[in-house]
N, C-alpha and C. Protein backbone atom coordinates (compact mmCIF):
# COMPACT_ATOMS: atom_id res chain seq x y z
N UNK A 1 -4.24 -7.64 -59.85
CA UNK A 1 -3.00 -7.12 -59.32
C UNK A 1 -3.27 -6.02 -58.29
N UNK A 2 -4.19 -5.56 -58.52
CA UNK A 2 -4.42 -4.09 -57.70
C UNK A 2 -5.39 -4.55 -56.41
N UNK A 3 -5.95 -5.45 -56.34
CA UNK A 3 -6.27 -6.42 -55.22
C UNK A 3 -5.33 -6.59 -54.34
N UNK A 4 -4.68 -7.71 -55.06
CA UNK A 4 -3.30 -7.94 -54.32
C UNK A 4 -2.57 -6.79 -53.13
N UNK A 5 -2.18 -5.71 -54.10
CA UNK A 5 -1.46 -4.80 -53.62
C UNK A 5 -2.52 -4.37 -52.56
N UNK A 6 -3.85 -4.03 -52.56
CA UNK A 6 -4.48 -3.30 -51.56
C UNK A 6 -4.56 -4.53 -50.55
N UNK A 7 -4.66 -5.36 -50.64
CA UNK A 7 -4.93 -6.60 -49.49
C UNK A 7 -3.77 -6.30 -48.82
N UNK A 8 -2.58 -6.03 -49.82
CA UNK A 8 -1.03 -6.25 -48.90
C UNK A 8 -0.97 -4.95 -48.25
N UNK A 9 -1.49 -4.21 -48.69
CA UNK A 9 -1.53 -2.62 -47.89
C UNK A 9 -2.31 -2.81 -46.37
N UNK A 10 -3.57 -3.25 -46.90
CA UNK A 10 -4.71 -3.35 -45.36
C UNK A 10 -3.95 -4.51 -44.73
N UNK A 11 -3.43 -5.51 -44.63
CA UNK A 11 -2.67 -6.25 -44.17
C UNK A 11 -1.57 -5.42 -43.08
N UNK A 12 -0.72 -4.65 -43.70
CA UNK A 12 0.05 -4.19 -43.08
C UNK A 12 -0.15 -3.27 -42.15
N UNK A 13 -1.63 -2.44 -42.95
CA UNK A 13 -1.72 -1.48 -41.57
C UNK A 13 -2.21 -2.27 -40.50
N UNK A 14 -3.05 -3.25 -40.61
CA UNK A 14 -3.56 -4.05 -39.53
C UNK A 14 -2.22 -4.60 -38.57
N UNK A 15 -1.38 -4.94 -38.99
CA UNK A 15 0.27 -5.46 -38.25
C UNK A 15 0.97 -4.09 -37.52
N UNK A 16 0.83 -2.78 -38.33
CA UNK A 16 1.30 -1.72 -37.52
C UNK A 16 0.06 -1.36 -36.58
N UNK A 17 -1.13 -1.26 -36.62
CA UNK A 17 -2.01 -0.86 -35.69
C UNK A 17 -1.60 -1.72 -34.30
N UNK A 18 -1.83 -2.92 -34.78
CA UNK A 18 -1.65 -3.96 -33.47
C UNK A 18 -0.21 -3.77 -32.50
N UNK A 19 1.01 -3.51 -33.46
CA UNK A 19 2.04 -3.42 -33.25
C UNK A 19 2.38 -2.20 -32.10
N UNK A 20 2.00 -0.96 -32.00
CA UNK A 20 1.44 -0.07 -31.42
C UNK A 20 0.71 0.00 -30.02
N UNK A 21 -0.03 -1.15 -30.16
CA UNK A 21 -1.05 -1.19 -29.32
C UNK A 21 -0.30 -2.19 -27.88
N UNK A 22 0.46 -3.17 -28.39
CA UNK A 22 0.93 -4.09 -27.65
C UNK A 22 1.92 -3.73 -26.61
N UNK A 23 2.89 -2.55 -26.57
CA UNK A 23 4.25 -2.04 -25.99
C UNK A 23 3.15 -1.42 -24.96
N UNK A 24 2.25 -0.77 -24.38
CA UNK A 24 1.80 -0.23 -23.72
C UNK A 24 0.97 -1.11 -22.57
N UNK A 25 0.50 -2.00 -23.32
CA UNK A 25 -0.11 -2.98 -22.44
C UNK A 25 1.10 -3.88 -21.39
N UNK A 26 2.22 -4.19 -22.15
CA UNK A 26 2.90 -4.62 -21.78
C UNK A 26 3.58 -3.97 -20.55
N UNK A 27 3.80 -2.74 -20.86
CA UNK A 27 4.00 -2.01 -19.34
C UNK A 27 3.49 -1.60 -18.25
N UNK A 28 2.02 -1.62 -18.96
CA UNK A 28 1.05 -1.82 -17.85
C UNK A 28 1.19 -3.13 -16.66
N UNK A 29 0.92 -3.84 -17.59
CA UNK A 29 1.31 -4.99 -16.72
C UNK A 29 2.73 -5.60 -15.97
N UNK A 30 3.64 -4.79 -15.99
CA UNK A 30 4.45 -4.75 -15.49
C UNK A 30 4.81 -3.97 -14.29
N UNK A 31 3.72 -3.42 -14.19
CA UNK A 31 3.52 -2.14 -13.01
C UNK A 31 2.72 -2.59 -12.29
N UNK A 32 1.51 -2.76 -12.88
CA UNK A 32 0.88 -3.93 -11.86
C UNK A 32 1.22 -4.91 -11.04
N UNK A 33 1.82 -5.53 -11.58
CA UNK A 33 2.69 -6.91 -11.40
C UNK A 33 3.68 -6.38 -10.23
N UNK A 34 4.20 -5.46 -10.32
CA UNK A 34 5.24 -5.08 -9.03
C UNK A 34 4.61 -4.46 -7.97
N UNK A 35 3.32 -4.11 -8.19
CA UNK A 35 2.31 -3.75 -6.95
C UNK A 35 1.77 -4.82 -6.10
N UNK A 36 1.57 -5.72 -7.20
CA UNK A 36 0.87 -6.73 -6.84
C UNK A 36 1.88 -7.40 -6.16
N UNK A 37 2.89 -8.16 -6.22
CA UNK A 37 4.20 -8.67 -5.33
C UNK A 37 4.41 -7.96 -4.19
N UNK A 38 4.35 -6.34 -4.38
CA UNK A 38 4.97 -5.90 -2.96
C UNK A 38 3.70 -6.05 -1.97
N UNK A 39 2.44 -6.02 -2.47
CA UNK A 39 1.29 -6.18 -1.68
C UNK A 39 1.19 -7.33 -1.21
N UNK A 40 1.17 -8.64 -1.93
CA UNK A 40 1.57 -9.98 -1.35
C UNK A 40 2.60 -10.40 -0.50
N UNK A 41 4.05 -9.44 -0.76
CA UNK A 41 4.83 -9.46 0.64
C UNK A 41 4.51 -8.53 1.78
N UNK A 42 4.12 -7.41 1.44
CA UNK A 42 3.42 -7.29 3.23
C UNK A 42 2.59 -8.15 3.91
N UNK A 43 1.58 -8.69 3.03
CA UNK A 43 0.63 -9.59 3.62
C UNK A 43 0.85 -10.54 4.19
N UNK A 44 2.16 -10.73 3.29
CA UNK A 44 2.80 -12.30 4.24
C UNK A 44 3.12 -12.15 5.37
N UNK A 45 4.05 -11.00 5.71
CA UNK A 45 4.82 -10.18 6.58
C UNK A 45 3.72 -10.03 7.75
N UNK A 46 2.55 -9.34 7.61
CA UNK A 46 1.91 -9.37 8.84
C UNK A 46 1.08 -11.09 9.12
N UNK A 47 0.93 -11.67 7.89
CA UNK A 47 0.55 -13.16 8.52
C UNK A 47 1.44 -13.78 9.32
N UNK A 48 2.93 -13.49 8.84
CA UNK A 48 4.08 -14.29 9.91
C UNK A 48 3.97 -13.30 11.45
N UNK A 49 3.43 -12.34 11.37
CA UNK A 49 3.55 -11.34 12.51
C UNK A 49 2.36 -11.97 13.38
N UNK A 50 1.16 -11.82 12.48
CA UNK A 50 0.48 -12.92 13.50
C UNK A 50 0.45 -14.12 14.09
N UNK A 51 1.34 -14.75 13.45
CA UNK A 51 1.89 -16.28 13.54
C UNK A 51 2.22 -16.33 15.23
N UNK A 52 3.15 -15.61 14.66
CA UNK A 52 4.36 -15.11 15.94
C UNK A 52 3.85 -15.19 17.27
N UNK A 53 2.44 -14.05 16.95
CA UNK A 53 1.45 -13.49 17.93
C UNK A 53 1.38 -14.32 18.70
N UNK A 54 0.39 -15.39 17.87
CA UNK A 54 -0.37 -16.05 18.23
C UNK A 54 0.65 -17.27 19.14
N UNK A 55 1.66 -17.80 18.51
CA UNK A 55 2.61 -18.62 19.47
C UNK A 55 3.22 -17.97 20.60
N UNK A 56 3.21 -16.75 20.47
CA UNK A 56 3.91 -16.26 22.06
C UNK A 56 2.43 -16.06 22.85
N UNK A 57 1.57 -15.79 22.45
CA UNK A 57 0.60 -15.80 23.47
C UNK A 57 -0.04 -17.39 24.22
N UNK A 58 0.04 -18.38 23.60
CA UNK A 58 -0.09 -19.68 23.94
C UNK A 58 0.91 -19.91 24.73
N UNK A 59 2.08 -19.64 24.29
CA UNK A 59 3.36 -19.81 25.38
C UNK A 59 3.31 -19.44 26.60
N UNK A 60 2.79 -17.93 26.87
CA UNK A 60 2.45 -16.92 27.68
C UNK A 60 1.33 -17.41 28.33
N UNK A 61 0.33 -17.76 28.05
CA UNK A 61 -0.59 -18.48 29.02
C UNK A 61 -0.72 -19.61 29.61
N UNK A 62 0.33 -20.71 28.69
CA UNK A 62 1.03 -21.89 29.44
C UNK A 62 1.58 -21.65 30.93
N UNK A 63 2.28 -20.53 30.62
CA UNK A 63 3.44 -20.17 31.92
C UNK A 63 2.54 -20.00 32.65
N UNK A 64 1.97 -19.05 33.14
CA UNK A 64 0.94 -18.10 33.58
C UNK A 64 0.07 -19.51 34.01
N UNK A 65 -0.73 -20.22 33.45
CA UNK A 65 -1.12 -20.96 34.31
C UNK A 65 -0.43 -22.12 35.14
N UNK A 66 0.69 -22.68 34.66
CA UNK A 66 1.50 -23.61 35.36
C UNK A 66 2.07 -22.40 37.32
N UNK A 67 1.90 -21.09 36.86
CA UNK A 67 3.02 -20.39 37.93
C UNK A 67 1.42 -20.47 38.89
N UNK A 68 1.78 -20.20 40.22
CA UNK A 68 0.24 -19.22 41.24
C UNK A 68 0.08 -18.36 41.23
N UNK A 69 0.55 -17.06 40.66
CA UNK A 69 0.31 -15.75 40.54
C UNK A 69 -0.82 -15.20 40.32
N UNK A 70 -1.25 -15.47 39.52
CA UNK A 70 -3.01 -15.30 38.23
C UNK A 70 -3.96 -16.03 38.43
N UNK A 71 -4.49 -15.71 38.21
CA UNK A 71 -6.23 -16.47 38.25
C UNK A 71 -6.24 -17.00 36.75
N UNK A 72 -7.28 -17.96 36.55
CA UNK A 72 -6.86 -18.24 34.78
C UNK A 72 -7.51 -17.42 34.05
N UNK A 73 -8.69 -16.65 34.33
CA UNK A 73 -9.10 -15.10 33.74
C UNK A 73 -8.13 -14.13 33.24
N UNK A 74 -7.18 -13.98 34.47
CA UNK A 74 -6.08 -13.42 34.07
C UNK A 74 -5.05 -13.62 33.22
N UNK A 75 -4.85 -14.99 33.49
CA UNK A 75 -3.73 -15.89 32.37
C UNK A 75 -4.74 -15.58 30.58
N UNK A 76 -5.80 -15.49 30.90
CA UNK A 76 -7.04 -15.47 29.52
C UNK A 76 -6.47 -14.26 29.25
N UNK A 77 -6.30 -13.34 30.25
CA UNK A 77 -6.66 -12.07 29.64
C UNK A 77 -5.41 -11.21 28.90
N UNK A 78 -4.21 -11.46 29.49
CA UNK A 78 -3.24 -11.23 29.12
C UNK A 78 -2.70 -12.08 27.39
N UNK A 79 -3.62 -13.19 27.43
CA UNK A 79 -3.09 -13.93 26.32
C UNK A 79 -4.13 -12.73 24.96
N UNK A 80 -5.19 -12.77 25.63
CA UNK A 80 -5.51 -11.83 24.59
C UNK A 80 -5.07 -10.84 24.35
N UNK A 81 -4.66 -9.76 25.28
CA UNK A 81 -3.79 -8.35 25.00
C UNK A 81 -2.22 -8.91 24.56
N UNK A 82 -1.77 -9.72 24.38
CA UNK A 82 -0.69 -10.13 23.61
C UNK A 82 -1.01 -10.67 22.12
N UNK A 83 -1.92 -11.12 22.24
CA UNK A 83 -2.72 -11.31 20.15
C UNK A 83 -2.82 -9.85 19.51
N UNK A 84 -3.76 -9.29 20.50
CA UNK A 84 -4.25 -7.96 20.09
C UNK A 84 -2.99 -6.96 19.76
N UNK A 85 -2.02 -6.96 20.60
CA UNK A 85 -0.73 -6.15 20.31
C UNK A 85 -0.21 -7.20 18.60
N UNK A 86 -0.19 -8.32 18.55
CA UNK A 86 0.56 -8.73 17.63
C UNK A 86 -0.28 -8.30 16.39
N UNK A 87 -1.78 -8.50 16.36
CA UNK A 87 -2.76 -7.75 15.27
C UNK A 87 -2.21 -6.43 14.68
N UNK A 88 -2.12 -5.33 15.89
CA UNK A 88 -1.81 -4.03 15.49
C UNK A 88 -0.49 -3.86 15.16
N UNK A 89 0.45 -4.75 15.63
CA UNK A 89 1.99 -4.96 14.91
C UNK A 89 1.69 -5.08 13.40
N UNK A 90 1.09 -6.32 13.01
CA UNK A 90 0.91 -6.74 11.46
C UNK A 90 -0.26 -5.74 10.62
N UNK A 91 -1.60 -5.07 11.72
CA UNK A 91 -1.52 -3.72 10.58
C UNK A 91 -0.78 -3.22 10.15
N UNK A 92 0.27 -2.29 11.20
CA UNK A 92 0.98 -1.23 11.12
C UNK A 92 1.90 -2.26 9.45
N UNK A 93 2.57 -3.51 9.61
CA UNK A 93 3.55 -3.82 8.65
C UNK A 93 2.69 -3.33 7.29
N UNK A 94 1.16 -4.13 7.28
CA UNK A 94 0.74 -4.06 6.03
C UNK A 94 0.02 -2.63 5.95
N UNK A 95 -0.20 -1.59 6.10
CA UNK A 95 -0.43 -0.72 6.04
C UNK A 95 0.44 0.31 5.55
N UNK A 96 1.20 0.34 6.32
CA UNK A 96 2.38 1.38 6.43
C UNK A 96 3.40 1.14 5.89
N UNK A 97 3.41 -0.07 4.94
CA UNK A 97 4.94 -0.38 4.02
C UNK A 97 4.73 0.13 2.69
């Protein structure tokens, strides 16, 4: 009988120890979890920023070479300082949000 009862004792503290232990973890990870989301939406945010970039600068050097104005160095060169601006656009999003 006195088995019994001590088994049912260590039993229980083992259910309150655990019991204890679990509410904390749980909020942990719930904090995480909302870091982790807002970090995955900036990231997206500057990938669509580069997206962007990258299609207006193809656009931009289409023109540019179809017009006579430019040399195609030039049409090159401008397509790159239009990526490069869209790069430092999508730091600034994921950085600075």
């Amino acid at each position: 009988m006195q088995r019994m009862f001590r088994m049912a004792i260590a039993t229980l503290a083992l259910v309150a120890a655990g019991s204890l232990v679990a509410p904390s973890t749980g909020f942990a990870q719930t904090e995480g979890s909302a870091r982790r989301s807002d970090r995955r939406d900036d990231r997206q945010g500057a990938r669509d920023t580069r997206q962007t970039g990258r299609d207006t600068a193809r656009d931009a050097k289409q023109e540019c070479k179809e017009g006579d104005e430019k040399s195609r160095a030039e049409c090159r060169q401008d397509k790159r300082d239009t990526k490069q601006d869209a790069r430092e656009d999508a730091r600034d999003i994921k950085l600075n949000d």
